[in-house]
Each structure stands twice: as C-alpha cells, then as structure tokens.
PDB file of N, CA and C in Angstrom:
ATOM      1  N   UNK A   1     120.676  43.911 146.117  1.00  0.00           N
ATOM      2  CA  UNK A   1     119.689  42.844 146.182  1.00  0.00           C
ATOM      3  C   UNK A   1     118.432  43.182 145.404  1.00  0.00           C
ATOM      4  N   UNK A   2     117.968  44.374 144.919  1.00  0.00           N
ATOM      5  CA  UNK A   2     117.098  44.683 144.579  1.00  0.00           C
ATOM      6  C   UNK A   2     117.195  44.951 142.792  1.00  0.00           C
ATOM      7  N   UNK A   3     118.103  44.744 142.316  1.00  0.00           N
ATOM      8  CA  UNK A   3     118.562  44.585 141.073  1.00  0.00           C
ATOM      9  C   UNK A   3     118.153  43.944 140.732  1.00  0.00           C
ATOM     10  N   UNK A   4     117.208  44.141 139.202  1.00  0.00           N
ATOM     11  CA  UNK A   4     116.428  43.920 138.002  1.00  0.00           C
ATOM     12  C   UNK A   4     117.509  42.633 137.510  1.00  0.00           C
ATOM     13  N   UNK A   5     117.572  41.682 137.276  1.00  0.00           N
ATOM     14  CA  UNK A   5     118.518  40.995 136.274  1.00  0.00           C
ATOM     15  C   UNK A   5     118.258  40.376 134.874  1.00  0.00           C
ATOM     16  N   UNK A   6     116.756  40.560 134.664  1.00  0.00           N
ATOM     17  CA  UNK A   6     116.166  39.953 133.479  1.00  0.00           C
ATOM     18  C   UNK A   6     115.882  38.137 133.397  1.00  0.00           C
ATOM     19  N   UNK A   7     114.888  38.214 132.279  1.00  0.00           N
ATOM     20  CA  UNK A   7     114.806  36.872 132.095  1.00  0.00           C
ATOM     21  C   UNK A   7     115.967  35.882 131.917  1.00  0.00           C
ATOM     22  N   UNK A   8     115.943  34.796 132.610  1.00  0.00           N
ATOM     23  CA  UNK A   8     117.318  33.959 132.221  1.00  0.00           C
ATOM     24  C   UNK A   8     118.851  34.403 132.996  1.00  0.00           C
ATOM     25  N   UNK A   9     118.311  35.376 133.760  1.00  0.00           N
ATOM     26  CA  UNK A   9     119.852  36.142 133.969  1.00  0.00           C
ATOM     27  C   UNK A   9     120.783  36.700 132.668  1.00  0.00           C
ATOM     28  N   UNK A  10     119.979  37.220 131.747  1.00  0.00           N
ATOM     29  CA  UNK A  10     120.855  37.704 130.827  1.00  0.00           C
ATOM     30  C   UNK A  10     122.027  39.009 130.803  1.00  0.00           C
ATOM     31  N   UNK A  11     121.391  39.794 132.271  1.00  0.00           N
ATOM     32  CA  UNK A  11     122.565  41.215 132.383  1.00  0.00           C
ATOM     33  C   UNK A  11     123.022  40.175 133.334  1.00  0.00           C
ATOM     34  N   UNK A  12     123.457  39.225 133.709  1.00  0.00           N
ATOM     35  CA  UNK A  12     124.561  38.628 134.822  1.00  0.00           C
ATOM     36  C   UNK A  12     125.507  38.037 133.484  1.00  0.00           C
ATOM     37  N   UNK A  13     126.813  38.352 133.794  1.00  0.00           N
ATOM     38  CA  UNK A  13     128.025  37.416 133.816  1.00  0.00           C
ATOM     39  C   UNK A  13     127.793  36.130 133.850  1.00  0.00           C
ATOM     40  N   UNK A  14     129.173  35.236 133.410  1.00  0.00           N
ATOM     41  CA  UNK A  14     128.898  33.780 133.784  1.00  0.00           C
ATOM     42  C   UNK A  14     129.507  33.550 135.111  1.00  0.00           C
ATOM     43  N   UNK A  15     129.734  34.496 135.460  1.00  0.00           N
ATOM     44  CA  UNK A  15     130.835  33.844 137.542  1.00  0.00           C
ATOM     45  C   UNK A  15     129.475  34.555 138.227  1.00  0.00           C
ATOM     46  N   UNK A  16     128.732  35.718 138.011  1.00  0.00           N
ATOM     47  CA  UNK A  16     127.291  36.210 139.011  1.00  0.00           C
ATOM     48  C   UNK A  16     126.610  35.181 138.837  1.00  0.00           C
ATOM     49  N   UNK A  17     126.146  34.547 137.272  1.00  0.00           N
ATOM     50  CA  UNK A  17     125.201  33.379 137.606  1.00  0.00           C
ATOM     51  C   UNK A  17     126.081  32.201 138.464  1.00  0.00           C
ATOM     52  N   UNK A  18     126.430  32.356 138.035  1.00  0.00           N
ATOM     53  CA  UNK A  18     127.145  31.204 139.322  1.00  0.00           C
ATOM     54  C   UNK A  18     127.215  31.057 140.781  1.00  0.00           C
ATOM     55  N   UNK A  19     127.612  32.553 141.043  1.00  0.00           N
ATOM     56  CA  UNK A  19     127.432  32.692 141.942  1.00  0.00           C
ATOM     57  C   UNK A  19     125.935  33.055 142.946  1.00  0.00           C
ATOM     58  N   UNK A  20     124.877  33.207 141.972  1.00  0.00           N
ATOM     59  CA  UNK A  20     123.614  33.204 142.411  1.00  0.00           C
ATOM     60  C   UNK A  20     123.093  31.779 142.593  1.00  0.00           C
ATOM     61  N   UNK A  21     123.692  31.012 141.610  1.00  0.00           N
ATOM     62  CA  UNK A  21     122.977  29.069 141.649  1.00  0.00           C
ATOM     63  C   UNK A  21     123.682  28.927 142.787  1.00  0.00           C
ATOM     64  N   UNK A  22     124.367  29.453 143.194  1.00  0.00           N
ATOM     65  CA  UNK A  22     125.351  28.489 144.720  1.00  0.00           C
ATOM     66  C   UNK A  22     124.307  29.150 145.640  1.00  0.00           C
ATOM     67  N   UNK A  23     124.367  30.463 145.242  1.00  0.00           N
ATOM     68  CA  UNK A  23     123.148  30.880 147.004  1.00  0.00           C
ATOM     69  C   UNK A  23     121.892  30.425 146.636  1.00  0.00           C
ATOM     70  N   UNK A  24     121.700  30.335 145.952  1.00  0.00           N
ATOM     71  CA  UNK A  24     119.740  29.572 145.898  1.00  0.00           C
ATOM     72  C   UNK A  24     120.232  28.352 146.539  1.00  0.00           C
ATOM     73  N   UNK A  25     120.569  27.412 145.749  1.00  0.00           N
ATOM     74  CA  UNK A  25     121.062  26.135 146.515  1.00  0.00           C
ATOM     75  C   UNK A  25     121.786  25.673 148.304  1.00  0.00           C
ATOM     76  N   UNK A  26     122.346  27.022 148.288  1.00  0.00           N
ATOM     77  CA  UNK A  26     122.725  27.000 150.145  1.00  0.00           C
ATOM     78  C   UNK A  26     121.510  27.891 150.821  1.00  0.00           C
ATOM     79  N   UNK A  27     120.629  28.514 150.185  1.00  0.00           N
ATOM     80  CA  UNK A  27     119.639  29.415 150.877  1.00  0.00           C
ATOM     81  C   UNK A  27     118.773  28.374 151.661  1.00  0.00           C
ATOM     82  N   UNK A  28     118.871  26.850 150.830  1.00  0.00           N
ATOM     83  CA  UNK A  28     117.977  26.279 151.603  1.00  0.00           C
ATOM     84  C   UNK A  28     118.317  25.107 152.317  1.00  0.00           C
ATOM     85  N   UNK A  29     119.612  25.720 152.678  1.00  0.00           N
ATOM     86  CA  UNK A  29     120.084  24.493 153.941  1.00  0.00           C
ATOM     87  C   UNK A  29     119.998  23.198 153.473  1.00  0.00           C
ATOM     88  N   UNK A  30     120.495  22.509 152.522  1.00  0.00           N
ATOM     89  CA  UNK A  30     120.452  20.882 152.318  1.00  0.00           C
ATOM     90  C   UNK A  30     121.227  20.334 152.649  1.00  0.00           C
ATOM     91  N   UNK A  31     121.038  18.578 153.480  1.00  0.00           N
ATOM     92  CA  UNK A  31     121.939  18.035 153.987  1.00  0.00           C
ATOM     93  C   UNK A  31     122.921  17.483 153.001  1.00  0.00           C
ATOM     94  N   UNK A  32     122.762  17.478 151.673  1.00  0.00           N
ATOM     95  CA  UNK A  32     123.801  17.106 150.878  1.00  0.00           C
ATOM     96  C   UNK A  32     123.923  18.329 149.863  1.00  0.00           C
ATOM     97  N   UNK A  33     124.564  18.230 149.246  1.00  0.00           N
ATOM     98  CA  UNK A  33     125.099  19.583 148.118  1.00  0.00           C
ATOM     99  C   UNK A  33     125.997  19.053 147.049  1.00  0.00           C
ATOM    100  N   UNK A  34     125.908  19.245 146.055  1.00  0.00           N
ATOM    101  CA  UNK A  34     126.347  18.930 144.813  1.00  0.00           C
ATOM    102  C   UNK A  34     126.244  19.999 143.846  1.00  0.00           C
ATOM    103  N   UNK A  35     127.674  20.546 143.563  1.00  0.00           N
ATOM    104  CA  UNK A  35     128.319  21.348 143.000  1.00  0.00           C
ATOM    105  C   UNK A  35     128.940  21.099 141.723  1.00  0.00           C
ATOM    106  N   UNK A  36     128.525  21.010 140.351  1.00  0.00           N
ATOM    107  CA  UNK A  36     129.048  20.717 139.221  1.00  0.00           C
ATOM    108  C   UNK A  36     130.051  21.761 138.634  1.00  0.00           C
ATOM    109  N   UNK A  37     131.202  22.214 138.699  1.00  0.00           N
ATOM    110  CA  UNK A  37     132.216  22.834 138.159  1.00  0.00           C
ATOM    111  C   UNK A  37     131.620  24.533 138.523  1.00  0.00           C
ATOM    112  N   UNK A  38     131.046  24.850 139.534  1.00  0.00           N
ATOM    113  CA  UNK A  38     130.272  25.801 139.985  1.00  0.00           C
ATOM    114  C   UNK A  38     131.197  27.120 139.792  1.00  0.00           C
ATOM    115  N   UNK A  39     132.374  26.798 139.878  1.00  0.00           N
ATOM    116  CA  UNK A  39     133.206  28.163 140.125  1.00  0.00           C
ATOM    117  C   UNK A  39     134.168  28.336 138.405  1.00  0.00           C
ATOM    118  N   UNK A  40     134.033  27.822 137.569  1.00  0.00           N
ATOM    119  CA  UNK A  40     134.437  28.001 136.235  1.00  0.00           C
ATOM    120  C   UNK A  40     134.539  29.374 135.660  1.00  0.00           C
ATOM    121  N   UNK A  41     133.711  30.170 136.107  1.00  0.00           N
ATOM    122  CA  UNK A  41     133.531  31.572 135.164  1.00  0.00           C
ATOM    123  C   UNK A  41     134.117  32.481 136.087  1.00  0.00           C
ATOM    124  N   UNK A  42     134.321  31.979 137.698  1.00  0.00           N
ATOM    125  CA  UNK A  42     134.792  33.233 138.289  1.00  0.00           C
ATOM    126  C   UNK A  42     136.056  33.514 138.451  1.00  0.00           C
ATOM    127  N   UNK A  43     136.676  34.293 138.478  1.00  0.00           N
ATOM    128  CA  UNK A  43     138.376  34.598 138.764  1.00  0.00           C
ATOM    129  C   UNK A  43     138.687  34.084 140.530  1.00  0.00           C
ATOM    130  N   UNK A  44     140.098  33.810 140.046  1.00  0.00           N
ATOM    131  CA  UNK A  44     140.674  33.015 140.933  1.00  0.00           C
ATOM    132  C   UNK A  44     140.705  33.997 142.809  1.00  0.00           C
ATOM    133  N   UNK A  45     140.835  34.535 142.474  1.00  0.00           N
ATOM    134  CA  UNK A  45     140.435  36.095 143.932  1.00  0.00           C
ATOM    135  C   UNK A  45     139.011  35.395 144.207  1.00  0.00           C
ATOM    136  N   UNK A  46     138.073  35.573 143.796  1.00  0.00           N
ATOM    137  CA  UNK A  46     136.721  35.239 143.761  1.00  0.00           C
ATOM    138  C   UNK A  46     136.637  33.554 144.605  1.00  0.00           C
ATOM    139  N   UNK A  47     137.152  33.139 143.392  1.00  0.00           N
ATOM    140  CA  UNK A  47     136.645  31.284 143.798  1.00  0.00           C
ATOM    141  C   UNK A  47     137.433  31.632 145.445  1.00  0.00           C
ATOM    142  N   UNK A  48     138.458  31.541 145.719  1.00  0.00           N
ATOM    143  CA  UNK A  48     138.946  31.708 146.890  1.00  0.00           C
ATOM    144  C   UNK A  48     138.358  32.078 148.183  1.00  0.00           C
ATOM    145  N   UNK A  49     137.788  33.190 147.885  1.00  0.00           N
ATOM    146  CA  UNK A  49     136.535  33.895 148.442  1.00  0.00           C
ATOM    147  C   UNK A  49     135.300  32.535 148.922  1.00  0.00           C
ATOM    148  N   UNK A  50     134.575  32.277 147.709  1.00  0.00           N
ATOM    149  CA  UNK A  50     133.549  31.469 147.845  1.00  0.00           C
ATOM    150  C   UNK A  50     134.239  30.339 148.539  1.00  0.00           C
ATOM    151  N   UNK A  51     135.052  29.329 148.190  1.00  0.00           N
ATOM    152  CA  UNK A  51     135.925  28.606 149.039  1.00  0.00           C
ATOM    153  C   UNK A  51     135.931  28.493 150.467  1.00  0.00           C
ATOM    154  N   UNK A  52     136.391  29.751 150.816  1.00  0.00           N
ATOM    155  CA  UNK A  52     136.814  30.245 152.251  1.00  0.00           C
ATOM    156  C   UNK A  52     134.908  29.473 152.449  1.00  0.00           C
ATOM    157  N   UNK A  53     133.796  30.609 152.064  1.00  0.00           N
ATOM    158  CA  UNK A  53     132.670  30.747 152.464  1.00  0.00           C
ATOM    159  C   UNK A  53     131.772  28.828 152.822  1.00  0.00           C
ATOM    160  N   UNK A  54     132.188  28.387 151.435  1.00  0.00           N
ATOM    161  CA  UNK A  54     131.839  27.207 151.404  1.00  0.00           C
ATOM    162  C   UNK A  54     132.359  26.351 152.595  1.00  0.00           C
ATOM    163  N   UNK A  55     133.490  26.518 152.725  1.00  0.00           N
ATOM    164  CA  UNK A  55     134.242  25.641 153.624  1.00  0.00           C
ATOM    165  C   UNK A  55     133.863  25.882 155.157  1.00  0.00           C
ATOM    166  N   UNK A  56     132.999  26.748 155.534  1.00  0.00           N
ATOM    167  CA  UNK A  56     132.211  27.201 157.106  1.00  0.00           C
ATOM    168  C   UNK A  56     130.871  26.570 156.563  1.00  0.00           C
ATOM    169  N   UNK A  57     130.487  27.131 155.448  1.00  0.00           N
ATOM    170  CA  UNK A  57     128.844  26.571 155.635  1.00  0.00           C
ATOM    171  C   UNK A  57     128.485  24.882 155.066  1.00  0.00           C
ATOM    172  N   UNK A  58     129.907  23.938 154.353  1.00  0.00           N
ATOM    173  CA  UNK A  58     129.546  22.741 154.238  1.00  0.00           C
ATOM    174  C   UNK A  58     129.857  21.970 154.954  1.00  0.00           C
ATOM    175  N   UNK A  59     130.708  22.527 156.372  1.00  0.00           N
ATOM    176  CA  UNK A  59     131.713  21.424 157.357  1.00  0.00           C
ATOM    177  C   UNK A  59     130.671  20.583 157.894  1.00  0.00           C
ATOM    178  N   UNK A  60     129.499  20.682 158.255  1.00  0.00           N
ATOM    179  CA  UNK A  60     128.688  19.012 158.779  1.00  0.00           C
ATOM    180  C   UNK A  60     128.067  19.160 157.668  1.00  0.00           C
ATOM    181  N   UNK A  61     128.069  19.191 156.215  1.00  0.00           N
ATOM    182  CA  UNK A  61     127.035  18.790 155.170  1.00  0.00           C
ATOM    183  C   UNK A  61     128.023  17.611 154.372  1.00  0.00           C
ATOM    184  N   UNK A  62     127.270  16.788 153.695  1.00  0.00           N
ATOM    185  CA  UNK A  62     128.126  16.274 152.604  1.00  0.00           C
ATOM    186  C   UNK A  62     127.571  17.135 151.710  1.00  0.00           C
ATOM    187  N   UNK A  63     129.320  17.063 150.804  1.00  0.00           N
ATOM    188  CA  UNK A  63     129.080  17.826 149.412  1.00  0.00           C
ATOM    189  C   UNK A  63     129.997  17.260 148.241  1.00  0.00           C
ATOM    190  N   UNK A  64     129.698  16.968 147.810  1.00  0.00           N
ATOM    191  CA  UNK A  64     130.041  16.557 146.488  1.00  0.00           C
ATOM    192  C   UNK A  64     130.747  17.785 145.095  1.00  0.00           C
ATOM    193  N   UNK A  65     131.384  18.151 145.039  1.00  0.00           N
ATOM    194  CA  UNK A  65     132.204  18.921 143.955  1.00  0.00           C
ATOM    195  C   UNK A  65     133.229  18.541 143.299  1.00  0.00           C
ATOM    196  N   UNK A  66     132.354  18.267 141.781  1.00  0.00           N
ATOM    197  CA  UNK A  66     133.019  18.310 140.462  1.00  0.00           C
ATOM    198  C   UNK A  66     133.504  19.355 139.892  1.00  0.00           C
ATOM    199  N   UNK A  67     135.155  19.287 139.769  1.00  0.00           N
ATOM    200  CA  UNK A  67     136.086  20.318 139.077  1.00  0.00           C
ATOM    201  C   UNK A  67     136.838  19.749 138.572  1.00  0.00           C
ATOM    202  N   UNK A  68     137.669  20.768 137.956  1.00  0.00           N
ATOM    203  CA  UNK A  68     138.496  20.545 137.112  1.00  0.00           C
ATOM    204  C   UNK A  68     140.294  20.851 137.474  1.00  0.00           C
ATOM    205  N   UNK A  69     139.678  22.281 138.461  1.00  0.00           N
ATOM    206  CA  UNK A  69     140.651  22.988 139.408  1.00  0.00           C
ATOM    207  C   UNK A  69     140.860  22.048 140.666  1.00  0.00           C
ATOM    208  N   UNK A  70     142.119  21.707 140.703  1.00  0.00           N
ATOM    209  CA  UNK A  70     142.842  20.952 141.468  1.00  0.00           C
ATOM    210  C   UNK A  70     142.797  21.930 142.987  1.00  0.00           C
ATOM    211  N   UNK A  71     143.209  23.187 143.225  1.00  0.00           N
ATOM    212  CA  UNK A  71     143.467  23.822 144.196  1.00  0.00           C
ATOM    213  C   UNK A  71     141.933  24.206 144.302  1.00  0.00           C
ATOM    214  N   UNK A  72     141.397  23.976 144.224  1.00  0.00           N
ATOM    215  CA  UNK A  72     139.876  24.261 144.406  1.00  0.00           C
ATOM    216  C   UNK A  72     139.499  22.620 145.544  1.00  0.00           C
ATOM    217  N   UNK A  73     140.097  21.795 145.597  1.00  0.00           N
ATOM    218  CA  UNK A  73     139.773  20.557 146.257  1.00  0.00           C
ATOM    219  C   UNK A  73     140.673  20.477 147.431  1.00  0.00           C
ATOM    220  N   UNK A  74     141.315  21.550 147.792  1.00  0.00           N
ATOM    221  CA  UNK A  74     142.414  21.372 149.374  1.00  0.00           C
ATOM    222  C   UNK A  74     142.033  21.118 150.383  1.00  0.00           C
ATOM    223  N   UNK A  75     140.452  21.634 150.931  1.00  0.00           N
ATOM    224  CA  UNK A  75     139.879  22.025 152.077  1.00  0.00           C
ATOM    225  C   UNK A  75     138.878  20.551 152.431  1.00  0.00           C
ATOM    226  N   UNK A  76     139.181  19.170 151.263  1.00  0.00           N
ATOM    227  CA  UNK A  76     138.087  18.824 151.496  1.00  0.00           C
ATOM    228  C   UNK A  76     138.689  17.264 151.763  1.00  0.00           C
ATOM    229  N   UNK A  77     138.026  16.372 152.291  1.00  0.00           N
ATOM    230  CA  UNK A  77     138.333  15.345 153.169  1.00  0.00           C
ATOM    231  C   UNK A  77     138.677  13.978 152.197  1.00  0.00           C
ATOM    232  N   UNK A  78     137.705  14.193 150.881  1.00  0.00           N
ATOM    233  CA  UNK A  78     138.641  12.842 150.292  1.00  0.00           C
ATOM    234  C   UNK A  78     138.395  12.850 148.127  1.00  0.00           C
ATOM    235  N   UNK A  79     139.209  12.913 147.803  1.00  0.00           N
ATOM    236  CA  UNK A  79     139.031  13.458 146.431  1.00  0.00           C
ATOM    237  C   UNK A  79     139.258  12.062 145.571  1.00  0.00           C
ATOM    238  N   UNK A  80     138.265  11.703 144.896  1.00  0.00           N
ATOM    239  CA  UNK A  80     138.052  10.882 143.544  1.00  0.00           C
ATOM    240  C   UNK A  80     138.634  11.449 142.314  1.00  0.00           C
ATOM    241  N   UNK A  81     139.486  10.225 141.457  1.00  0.00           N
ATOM    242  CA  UNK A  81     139.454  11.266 140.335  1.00  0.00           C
ATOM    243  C   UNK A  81     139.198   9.917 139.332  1.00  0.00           C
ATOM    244  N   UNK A  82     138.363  10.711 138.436  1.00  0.00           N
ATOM    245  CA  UNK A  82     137.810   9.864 137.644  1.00  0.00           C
ATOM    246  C   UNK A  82     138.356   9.271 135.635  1.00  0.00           C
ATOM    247  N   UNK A  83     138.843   8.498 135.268  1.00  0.00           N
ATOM    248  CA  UNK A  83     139.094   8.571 134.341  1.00  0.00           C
ATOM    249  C   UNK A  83     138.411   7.272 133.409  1.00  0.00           C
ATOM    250  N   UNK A  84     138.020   7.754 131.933  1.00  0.00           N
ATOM    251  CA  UNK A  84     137.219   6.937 131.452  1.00  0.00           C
ATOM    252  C   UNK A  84     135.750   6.287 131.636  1.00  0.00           C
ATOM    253  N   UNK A  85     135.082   7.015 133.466  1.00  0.00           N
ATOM    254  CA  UNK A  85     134.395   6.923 134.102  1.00  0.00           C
ATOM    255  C   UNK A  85     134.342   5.577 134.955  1.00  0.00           C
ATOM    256  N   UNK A  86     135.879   5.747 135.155  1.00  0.00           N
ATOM    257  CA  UNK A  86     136.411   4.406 136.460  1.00  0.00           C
ATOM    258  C   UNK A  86     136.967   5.445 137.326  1.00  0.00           C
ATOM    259  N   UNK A  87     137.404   4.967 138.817  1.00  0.00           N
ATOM    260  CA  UNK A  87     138.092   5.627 139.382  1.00  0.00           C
ATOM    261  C   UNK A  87     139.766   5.429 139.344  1.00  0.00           C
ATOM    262  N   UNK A  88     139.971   5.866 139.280  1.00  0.00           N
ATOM    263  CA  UNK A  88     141.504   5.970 139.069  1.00  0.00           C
ATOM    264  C   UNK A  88     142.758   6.366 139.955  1.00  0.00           C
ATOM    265  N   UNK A  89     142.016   7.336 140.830  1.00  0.00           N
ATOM    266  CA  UNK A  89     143.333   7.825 142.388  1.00  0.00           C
ATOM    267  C   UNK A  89     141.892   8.042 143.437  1.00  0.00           C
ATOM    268  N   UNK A  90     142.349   8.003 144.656  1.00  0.00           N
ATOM    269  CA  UNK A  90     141.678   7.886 145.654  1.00  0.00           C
ATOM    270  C   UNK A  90     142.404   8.501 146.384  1.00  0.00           C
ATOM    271  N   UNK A  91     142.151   9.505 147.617  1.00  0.00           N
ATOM    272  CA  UNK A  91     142.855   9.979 148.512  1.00  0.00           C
ATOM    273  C   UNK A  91     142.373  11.281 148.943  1.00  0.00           C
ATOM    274  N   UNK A  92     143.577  11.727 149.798  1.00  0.00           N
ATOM    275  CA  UNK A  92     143.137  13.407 150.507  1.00  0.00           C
ATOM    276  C   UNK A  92     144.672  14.150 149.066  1.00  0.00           C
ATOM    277  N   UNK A  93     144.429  15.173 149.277  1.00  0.00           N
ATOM    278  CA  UNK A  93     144.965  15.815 148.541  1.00  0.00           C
ATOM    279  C   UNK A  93     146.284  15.481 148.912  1.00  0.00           C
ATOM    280  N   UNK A  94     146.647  15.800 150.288  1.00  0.00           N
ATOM    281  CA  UNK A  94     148.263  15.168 149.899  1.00  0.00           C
ATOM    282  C   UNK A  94     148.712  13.946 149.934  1.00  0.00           C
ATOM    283  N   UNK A  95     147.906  12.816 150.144  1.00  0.00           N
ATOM    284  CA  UNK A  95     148.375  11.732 148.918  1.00  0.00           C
ATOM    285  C   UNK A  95     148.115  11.576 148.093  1.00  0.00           C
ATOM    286  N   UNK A  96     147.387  12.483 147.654  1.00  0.00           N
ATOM    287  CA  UNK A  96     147.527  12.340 146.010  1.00  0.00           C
ATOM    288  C   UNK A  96     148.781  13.045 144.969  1.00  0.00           C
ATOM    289  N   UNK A  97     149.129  13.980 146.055  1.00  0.00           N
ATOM    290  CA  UNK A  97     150.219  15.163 145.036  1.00  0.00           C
ATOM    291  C   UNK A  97     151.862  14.343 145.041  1.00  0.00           C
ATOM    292  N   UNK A  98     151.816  13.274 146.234  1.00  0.00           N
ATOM    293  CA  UNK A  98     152.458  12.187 146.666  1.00  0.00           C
ATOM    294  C   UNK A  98     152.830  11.328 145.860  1.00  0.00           C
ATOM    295  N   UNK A  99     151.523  10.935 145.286  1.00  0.00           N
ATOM    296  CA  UNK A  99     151.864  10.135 144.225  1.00  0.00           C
ATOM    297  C   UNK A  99     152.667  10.300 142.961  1.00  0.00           C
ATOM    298  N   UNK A 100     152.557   9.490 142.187  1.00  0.00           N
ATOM    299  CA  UNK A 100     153.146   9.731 140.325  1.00  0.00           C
ATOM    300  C   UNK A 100     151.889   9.856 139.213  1.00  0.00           C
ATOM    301  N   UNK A 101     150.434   9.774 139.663  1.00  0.00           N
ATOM    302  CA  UNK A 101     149.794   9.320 138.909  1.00  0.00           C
ATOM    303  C   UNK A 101     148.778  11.072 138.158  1.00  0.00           C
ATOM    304  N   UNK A 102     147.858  10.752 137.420  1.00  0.00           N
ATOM    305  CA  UNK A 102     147.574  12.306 136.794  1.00  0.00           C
ATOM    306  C   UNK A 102     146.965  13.289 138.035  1.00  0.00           C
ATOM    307  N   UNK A 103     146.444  13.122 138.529  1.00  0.00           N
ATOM    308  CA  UNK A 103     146.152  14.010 140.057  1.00  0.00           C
ATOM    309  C   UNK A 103     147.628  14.922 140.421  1.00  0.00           C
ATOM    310  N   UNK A 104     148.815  14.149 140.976  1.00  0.00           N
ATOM    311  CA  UNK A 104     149.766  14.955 140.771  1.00  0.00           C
ATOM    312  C   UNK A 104     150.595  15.351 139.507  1.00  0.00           C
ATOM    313  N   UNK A 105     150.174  15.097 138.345  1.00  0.00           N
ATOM    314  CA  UNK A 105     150.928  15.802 137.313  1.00  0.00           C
ATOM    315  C   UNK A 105     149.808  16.882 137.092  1.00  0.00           C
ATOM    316  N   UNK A 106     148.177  16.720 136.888  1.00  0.00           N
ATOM    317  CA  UNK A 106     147.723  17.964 136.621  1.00  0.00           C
ATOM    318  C   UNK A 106     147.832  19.275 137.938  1.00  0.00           C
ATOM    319  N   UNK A 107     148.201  18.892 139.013  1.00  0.00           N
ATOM    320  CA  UNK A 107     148.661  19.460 139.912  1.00  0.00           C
ATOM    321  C   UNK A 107     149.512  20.253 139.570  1.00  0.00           C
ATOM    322  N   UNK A 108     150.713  19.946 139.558  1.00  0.00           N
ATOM    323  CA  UNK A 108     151.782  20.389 139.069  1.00  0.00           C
ATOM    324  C   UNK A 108     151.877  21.490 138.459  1.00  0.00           C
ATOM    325  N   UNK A 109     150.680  20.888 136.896  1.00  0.00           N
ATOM    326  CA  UNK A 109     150.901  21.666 135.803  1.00  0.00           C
ATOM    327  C   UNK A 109     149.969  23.325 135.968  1.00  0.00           C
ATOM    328  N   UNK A 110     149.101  22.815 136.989  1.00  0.00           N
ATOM    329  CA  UNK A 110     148.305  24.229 137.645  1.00  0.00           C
ATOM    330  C   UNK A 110     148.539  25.131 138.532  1.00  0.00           C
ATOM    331  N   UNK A 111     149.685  24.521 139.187  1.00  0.00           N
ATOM    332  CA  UNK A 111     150.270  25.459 139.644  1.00  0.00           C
ATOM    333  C   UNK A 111     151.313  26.175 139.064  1.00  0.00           C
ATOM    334  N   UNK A 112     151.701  25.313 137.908  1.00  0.00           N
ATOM    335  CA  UNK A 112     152.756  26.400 137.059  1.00  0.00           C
ATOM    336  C   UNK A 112     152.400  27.485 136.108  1.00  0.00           C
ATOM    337  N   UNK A 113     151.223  27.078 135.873  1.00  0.00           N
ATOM    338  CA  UNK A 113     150.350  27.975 135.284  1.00  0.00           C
ATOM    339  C   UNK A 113     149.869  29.472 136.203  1.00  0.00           C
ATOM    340  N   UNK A 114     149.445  29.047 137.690  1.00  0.00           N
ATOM    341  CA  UNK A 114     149.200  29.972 138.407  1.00  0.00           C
ATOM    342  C   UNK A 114     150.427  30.662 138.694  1.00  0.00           C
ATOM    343  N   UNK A 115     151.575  30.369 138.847  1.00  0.00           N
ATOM    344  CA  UNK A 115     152.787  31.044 139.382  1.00  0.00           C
ATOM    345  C   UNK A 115     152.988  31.926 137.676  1.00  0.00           C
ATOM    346  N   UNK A 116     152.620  31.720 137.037  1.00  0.00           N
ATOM    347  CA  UNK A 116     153.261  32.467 135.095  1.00  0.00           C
ATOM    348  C   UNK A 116     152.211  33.226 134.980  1.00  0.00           C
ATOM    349  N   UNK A 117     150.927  33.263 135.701  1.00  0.00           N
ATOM    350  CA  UNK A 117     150.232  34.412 135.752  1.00  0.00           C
ATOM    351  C   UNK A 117     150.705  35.684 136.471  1.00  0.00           C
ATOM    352  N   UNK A 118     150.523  35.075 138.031  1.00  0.00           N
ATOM    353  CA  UNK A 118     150.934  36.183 139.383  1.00  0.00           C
ATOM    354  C   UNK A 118     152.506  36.372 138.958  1.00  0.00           C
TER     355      UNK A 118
END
C-alpha cells in the first residue's frame, strides 16, 4: 500500500490500473456503479477473482457493466446486448445462450477459445 507508483500510474500495468480505478470507485460506497470494460487488461485467474469480489460488494447496488467477455456477465440479473446502438437480445444469461441470436454464438465462440487455451 505504500508503493510509490508515479505520475499517471506509469510503473502500474494495464490490469493494476484497473484494478486500482475499481477500488477508488468501490472505496466510496456508491449506490450505483458503472464499470466500462474494467477487467480487459487482467488475466482470466484475476478477473475471476475480482468477479467473485464484485459479486458480494454489488448485490444491493445497481451496477451497470460494459464488456465484451461474455463469462464475465453470469453472476448478474439481466444482460442487454447492444447492436448498432439498438438493443438487440434481452435476458438473464441463460436465455440468452438459449437462444440462436449473437449473445449465444459469441458465447460459444468464447468458450472455445477458453477450452484451446486451458
């Protein structure tokens, strides 16, 4: 905690800054929260981690999180997906993976990706 990080956060990583904008932003208890692609730079061990964390400290907050990562949206009560800047699927995650529409094909395709890593 006592670590120097420089102007701008320049000795941080892009997943530490990230992970520092999420604790400034939960340090101060807000009844809403809005998360723009927050977990992008960190490895998948990590986001999981924060996940777990998020998912105790936003259960009576609304929160709003924009991603890209499909398995990053499991824990949460109702997922928009947006195309062309209309909405396009509406639902909880498993009606959406239910469906035929891009929600369950980019699904799909991320988890095949995650299984050709591990």
């Amino acid at each position: 905690y006592d670590t120097i990080v420089g102007e701008r956060g320049v000795t941080l990583s892009g997943g530490q800054k990230q992970r520092v904008s999420i604790a400034r932003a939960l340090i101060k208890q807000p009844d809403i929260v809005l998360l723009d692609d927050c977990l992008s730079a960190v490895d998948t061990n990590t986001e999981k981690q924060i996940l777990g964390y998020l998912g105790k400290t936003l259960a009576h907050k609304t929160a709003i999180i924009i991603t890209h990562r499909i398995y990053s949206l499991l824990d949460f009560d109702k997922i928009i997906v947006l195309e062309d800047g209309a909405i396009a699927e509406e639902g909880t995650h498993e009606e959406l993976i239910r469906g035929s529409g891009y929600y369950a094909e980019l699904y799909e395709k991320q988890l095949a990706e995650d299984e050709a890593v591990n």
